[in-house]
Protein backbone atom coordinates (compact mmCIF):
# COMPACT_ATOMS: atom_id res chain seq x y z
CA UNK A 1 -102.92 55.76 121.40
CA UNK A 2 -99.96 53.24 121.77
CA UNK A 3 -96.36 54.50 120.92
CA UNK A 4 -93.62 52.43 119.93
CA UNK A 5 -91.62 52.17 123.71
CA UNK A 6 -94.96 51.73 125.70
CA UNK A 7 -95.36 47.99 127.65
CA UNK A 8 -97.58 45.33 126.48
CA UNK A 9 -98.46 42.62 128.66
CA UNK A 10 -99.86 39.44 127.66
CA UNK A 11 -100.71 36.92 129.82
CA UNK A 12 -98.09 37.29 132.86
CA UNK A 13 -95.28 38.79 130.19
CA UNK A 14 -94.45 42.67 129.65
CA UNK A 15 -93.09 43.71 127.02
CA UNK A 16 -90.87 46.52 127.89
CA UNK A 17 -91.85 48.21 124.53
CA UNK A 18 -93.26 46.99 120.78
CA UNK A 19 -90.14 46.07 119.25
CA UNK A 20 -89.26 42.71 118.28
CA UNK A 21 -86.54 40.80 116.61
CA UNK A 22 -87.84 38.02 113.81
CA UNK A 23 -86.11 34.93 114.16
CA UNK A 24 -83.67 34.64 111.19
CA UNK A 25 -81.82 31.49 110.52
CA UNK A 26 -77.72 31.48 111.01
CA UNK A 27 -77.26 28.26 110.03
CA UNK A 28 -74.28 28.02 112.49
CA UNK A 29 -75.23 24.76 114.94
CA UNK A 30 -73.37 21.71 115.33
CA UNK A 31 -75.89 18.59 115.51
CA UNK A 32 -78.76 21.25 116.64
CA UNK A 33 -76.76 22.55 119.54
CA UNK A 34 -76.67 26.06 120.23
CA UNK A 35 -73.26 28.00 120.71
CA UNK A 36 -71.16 30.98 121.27
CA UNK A 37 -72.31 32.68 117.92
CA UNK A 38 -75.92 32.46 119.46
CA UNK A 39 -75.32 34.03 122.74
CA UNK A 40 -73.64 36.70 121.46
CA UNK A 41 -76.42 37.59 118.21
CA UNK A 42 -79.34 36.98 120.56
CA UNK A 43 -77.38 38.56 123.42
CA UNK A 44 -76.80 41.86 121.34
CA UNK A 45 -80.06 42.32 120.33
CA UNK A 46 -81.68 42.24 124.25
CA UNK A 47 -78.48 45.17 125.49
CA UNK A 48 -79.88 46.69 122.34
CA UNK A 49 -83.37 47.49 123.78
CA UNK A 50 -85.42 45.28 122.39
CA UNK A 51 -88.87 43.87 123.76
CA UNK A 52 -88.95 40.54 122.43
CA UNK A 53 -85.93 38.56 120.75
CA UNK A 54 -87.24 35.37 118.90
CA UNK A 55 -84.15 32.86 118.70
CA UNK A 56 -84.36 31.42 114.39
CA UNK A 57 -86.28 28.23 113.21
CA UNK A 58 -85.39 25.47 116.20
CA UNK A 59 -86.10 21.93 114.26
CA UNK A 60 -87.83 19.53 116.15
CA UNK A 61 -86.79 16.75 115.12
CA UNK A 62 -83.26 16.30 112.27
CA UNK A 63 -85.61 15.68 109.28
CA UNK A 64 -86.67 19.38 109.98
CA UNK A 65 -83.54 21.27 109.72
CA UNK A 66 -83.38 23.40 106.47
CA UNK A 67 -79.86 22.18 106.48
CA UNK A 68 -77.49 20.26 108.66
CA UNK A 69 -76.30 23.64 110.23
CA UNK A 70 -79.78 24.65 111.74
CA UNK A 71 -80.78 24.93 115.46
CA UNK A 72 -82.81 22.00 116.74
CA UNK A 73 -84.31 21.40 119.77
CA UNK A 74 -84.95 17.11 119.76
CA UNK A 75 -82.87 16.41 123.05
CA UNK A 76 -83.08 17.11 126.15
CA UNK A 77 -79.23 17.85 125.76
CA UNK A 78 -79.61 21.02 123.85
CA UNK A 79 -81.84 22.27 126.62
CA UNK A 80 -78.42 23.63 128.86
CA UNK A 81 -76.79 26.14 125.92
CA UNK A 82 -80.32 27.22 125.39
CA UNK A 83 -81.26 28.71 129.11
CA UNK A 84 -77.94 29.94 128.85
CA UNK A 85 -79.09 32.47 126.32
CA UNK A 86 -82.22 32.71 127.61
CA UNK A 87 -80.66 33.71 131.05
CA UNK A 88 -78.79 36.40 129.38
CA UNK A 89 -82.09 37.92 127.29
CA UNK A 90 -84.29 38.11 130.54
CA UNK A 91 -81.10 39.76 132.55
CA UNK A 92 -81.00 42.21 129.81
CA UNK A 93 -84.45 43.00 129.92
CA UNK A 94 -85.92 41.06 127.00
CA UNK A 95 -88.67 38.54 126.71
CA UNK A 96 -86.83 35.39 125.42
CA UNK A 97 -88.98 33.68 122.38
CA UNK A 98 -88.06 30.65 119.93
CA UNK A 99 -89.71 29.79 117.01
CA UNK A 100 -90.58 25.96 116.64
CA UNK A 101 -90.18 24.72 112.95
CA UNK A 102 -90.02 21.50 110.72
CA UNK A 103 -88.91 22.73 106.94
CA UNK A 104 -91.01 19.98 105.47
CA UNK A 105 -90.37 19.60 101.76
CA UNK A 106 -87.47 22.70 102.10
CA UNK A 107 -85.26 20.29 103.97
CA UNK A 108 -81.56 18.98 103.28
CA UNK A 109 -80.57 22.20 101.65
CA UNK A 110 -77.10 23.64 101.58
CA UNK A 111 -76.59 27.55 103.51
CA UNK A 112 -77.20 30.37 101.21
CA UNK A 113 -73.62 30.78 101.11
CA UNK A 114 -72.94 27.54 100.22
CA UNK A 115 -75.25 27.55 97.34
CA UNK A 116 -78.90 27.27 98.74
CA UNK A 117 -79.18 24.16 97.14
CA UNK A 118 -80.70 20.54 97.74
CA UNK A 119 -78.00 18.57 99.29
CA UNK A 120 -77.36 14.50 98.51
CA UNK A 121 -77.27 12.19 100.65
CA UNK A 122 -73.60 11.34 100.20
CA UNK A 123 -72.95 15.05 101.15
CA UNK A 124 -75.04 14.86 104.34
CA UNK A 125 -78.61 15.80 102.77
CA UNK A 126 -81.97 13.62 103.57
CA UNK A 127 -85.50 12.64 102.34
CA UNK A 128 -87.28 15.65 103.32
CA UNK A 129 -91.12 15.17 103.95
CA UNK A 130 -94.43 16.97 102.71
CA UNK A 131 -98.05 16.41 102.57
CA UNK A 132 -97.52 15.72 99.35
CA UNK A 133 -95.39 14.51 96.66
CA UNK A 134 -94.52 18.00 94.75
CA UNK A 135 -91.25 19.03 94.54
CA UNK A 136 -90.78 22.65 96.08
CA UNK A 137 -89.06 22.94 92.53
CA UNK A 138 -86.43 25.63 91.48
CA UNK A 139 -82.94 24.32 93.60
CA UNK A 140 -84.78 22.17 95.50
CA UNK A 141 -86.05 19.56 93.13
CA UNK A 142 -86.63 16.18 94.76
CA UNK A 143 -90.60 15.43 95.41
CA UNK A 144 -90.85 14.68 99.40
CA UNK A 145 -92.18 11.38 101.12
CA UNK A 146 -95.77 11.97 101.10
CA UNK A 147 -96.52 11.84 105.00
CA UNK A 148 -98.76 8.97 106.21
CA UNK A 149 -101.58 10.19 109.18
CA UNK A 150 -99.65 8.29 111.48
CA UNK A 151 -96.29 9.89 110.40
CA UNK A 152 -98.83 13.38 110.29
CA UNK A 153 -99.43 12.69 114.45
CA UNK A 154 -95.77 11.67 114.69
CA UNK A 155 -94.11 15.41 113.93
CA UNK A 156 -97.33 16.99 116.06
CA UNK A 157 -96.04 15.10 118.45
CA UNK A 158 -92.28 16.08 118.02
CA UNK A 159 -93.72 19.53 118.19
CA UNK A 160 -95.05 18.80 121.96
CA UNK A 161 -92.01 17.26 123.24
CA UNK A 162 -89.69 20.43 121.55
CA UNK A 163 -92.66 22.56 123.44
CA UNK A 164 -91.39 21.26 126.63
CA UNK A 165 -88.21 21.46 126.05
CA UNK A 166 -88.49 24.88 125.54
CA UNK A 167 -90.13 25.87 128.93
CA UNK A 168 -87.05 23.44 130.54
CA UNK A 169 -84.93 26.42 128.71
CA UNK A 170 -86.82 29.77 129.38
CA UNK A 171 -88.21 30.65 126.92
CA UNK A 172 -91.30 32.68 127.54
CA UNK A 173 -92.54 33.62 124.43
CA UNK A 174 -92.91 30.19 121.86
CA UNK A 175 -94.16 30.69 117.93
CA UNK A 176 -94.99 27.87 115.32
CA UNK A 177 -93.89 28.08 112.01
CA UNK A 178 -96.35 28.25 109.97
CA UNK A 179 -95.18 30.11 107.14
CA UNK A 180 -92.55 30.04 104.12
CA UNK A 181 -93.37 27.20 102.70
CA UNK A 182 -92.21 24.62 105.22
CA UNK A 183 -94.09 21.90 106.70
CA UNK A 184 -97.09 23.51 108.40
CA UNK A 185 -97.27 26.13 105.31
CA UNK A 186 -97.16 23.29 102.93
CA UNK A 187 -100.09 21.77 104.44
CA UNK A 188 -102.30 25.44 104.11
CA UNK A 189 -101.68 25.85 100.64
CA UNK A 190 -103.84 24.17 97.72
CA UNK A 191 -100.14 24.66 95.62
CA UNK A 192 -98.59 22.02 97.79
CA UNK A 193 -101.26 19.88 99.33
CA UNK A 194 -103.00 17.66 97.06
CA UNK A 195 -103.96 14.76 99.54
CA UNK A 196 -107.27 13.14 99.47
CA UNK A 197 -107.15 12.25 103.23
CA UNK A 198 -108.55 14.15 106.21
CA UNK A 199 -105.50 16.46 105.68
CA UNK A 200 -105.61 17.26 102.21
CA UNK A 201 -108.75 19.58 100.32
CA UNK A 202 -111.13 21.97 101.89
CA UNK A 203 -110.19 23.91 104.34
CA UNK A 204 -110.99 22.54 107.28
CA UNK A 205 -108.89 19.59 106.08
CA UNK A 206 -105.64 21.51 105.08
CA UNK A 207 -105.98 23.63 108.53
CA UNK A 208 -106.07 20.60 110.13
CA UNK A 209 -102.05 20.08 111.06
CA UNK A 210 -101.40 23.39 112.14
CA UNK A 211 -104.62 23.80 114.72
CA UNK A 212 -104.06 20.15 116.03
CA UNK A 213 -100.41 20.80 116.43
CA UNK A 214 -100.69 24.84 117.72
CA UNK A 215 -103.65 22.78 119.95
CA UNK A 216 -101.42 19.94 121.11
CA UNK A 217 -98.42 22.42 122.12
CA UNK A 218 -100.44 24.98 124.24
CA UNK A 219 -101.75 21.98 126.52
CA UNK A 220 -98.19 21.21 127.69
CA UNK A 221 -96.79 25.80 127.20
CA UNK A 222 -97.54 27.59 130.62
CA UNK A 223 -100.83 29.27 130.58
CA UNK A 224 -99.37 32.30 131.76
CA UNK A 225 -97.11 32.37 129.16
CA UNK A 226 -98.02 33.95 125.20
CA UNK A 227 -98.08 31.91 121.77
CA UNK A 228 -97.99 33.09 118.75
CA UNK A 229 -98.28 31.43 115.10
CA UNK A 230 -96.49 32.90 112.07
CA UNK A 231 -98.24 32.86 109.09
CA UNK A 232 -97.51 33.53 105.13
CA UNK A 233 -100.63 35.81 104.88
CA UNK A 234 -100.98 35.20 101.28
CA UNK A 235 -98.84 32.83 98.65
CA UNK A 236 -99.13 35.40 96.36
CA UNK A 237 -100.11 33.40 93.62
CA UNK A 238 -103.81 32.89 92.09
CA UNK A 239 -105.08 29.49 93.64
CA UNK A 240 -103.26 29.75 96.61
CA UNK A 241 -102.99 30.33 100.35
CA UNK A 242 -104.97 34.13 100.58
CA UNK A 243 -105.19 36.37 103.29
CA UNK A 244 -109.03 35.48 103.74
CA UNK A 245 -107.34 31.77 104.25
CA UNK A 246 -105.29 33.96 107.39
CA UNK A 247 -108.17 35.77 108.74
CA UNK A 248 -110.54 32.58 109.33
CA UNK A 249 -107.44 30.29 110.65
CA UNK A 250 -106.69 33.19 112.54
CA UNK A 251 -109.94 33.22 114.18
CA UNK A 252 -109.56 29.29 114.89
CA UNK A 253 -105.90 29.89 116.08
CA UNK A 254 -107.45 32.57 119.00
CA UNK A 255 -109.95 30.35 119.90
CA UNK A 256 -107.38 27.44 120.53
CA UNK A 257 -105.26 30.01 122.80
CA UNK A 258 -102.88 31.82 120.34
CA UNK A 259 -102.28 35.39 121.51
CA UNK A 260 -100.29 36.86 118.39
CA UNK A 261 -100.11 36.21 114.64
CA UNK A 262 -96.93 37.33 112.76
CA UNK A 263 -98.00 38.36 109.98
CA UNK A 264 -95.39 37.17 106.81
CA UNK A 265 -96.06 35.92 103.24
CA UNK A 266 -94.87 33.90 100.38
CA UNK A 267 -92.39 31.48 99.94
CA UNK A 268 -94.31 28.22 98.78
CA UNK A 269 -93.57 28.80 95.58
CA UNK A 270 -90.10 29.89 93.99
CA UNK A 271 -92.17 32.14 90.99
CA UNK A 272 -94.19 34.07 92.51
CA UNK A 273 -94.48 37.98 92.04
CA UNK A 274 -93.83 39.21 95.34
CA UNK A 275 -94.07 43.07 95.46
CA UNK A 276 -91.38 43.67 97.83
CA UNK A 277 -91.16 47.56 99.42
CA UNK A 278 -90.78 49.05 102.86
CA UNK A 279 -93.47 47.81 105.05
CA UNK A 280 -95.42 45.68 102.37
CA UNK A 281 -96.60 43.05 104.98
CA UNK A 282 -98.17 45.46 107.43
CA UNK A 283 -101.98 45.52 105.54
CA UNK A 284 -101.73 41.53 106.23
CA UNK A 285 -101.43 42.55 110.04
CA UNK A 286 -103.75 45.31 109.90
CA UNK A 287 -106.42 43.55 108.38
CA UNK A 288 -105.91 40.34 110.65
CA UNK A 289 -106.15 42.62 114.39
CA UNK A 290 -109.14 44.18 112.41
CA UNK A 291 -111.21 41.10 111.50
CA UNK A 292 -110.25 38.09 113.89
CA UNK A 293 -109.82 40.43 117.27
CA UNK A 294 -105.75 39.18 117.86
CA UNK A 295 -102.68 40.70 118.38
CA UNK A 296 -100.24 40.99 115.53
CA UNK A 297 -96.51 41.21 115.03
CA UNK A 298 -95.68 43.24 111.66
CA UNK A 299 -92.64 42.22 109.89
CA UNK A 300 -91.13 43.36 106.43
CA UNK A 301 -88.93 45.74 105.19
CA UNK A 302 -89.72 47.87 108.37
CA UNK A 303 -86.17 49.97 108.72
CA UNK A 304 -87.32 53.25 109.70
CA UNK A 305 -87.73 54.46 113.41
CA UNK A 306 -90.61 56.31 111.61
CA UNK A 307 -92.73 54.02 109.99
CA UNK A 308 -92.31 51.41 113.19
CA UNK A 309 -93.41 54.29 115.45
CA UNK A 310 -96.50 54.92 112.92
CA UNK A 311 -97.78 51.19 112.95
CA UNK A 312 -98.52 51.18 116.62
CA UNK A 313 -99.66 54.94 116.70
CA UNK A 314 -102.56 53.52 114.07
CA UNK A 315 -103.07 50.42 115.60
CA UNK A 316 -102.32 48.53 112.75
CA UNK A 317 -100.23 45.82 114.81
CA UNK A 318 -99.42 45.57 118.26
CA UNK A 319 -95.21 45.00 117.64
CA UNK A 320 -93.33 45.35 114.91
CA UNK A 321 -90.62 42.90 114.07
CA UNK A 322 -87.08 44.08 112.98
CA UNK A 323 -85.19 41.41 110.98
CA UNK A 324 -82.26 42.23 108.44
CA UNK A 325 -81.75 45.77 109.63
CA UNK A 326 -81.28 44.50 113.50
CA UNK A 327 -78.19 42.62 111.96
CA UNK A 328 -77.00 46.26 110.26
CA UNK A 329 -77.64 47.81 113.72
CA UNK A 330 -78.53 45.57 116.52
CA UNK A 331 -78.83 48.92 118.64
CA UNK A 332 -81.76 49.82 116.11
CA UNK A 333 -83.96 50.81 119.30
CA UNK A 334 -81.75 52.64 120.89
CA UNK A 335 -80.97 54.83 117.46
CA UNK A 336 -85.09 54.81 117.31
CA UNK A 337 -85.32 56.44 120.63
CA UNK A 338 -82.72 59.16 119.59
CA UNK A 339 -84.60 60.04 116.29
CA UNK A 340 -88.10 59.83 117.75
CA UNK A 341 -87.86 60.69 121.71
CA UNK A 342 -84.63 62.95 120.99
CA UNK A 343 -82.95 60.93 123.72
CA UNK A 344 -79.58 59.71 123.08
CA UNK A 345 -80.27 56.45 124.81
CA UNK A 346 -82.91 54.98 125.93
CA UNK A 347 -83.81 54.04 129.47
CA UNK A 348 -83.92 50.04 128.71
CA UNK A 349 -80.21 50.11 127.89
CA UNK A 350 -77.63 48.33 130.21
CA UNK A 351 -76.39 51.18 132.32
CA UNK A 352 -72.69 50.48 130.28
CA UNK A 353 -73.78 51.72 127.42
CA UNK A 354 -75.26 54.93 128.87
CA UNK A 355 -72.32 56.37 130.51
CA UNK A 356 -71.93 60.11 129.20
């Protein structure tokens, strides 16, 4: 039986223990670049004790920004403040992961704060694109360019060369976004994808993007380094993207190389009924390391030392991702080890923070 601060190797990376930080968006670049704000939110989260810290949805390309504030990683100039935070997670102990994104029809937005709202052009907003023309809806309203094949091969291929970019910065962990209802999502989902094409219809079809793109990346990622894919395990909504849909892409994705699936749901549509409660995600990861034989990352409303601790004891996912309450407590393992070990720190913290 696992516990929650046992290793995990995969591939040529150990995981010091099976906690995790999701990437979360700040919405806090300039032009893509990483800065100060991200060394020191990444940073806090490795001298916290976490495993594995995944740096938020990196664009590959500007089209793919949620909003003109998100990370990106298109040039080979925003490779340098990258390994600098990189540099800092591995010192710390932490394996260093970055989730590669393109928002698809979700793109141009304003920040939550600022209204979480489409964005015109003459207030820095864009043409966002989709496999189809239909509108996200809700505050994003405008229909997206219906991609073309070649356009299709185009942002695969903008995937590859951010893949690259990423082992130039460190990173030893790399996930694609396929979840939340941007681009590779969109593609999944009957909601979103009506096309006729090779890309569009039965399964195999609609799969299609995100195992030629997941296939294309791994060819140019280390092979001694992990992948992972992050999926919405269901769409919640009758018609749509189901968690059977997960299991058999899941299979496909392992046979392709993927060593994790991160297991998240929803967010193709803005109505549907999500049933929101601590740990509500977990059966999607549960059911996936059951049925397609990989290694999951569960995510969701998992706050208590407790409930993490019981996921791996049951083998219901191999690490458990902490999201909003790491930015409440970014110490969150440490405070796990007190409640569960009785230890007051644990042994992964910097030796400044364990001074009596």
């Amino acid at each position: 039986m696992s516990t929650l601060f046992d290793p995990f190797t995969v591939r040529n990376v150990t995981f010091r223990n099976r906690i995790g930080i999701s990437p979360m968006c700040q919405y806090s670049s300039q032009d893509g670049f990483a800065n100060d704000w991200h060394l020191v939110h990444l940073g806090a989260f490795a001298t916290g004790g976490a495993g594995l810290v995944i740096a938020e949805a990196t664009a590959v390309e500007p089209r793919g920004r949620i909003t003109p504030f998100c990370a990106g990683l298109w040039e080979d100039a925003q490779i340098g403040p990258l390994l600098r935070i990189t540099q800092f997670l591995k010192q710390h102990g932490a394996v260093a992961g970055i989730q590669l994104a393109h928002a698809g029809r979700k793109a141009g937005a304003s920040r939550p704060w600022e209204g979480d709202r489409l964005l015109g052009e003459e207030e820095g907003g864009w043409e966002p694109w989709g496999p189809s023309a239909i509108a996200f809806g809700d505050n994003l309203p405008r229909a997206p360019h219906e991609m073309t094949v070649q356009e299709i091969h185009g942002v695969t291929a903008r995937f590859v060369e951010a893949t690259r970019r990423a082992v130039a910065a460190g990173f030893e962990f790399v996930e694609l976004h396929a979840a939340h209802g941007y681009l590779a999502h969109s593609f999944l989902s009957p909601l979103s994808n009506h096309r006729a094409d090779e890309y569009g219809g039965s399964f195999e079809n609609r799969t299609r993007f995100t195992l030629e793109t997941f296939r294309a990346m791994r060819q140019v990622w280390p092979e001694n380094l992990p992948m992972a894919v992050r999926l919405s395990c269901t769409d919640w909504v009758e018609g749509g993207w189901a968690i059977e849909d997960s299991v058999e892409l899941s299979k496909r994705l392992k046979a392709e190389g993927a060593d994790f699936i991160d297991c998240s749901s929803g967010a193709i549509v803005p109505d549907a009924k999500i049933p929101f409660a601590p740990g509500f995600q977990v059966p999607f990861a549960e059911r996936i390391r059951k049925e397609a034989g990989i290694a999951t990352m569960a995510v969701g409303g998992i706050t208590d030392p407790r409930m993490a601790a019981e996921i791996i004891a049951e083998g219901r996912a191999d690490i458990v991702l902490i999201a909003r309450e790491s930015l409440r407590d970014p110490h969150w393992p440490a405070r796990a080890a007190h409640e569960l070990l009785g230890s007051r720190f644990s042994s992964q913290l910097p030796v400044q923070y364990c001074m009596v």
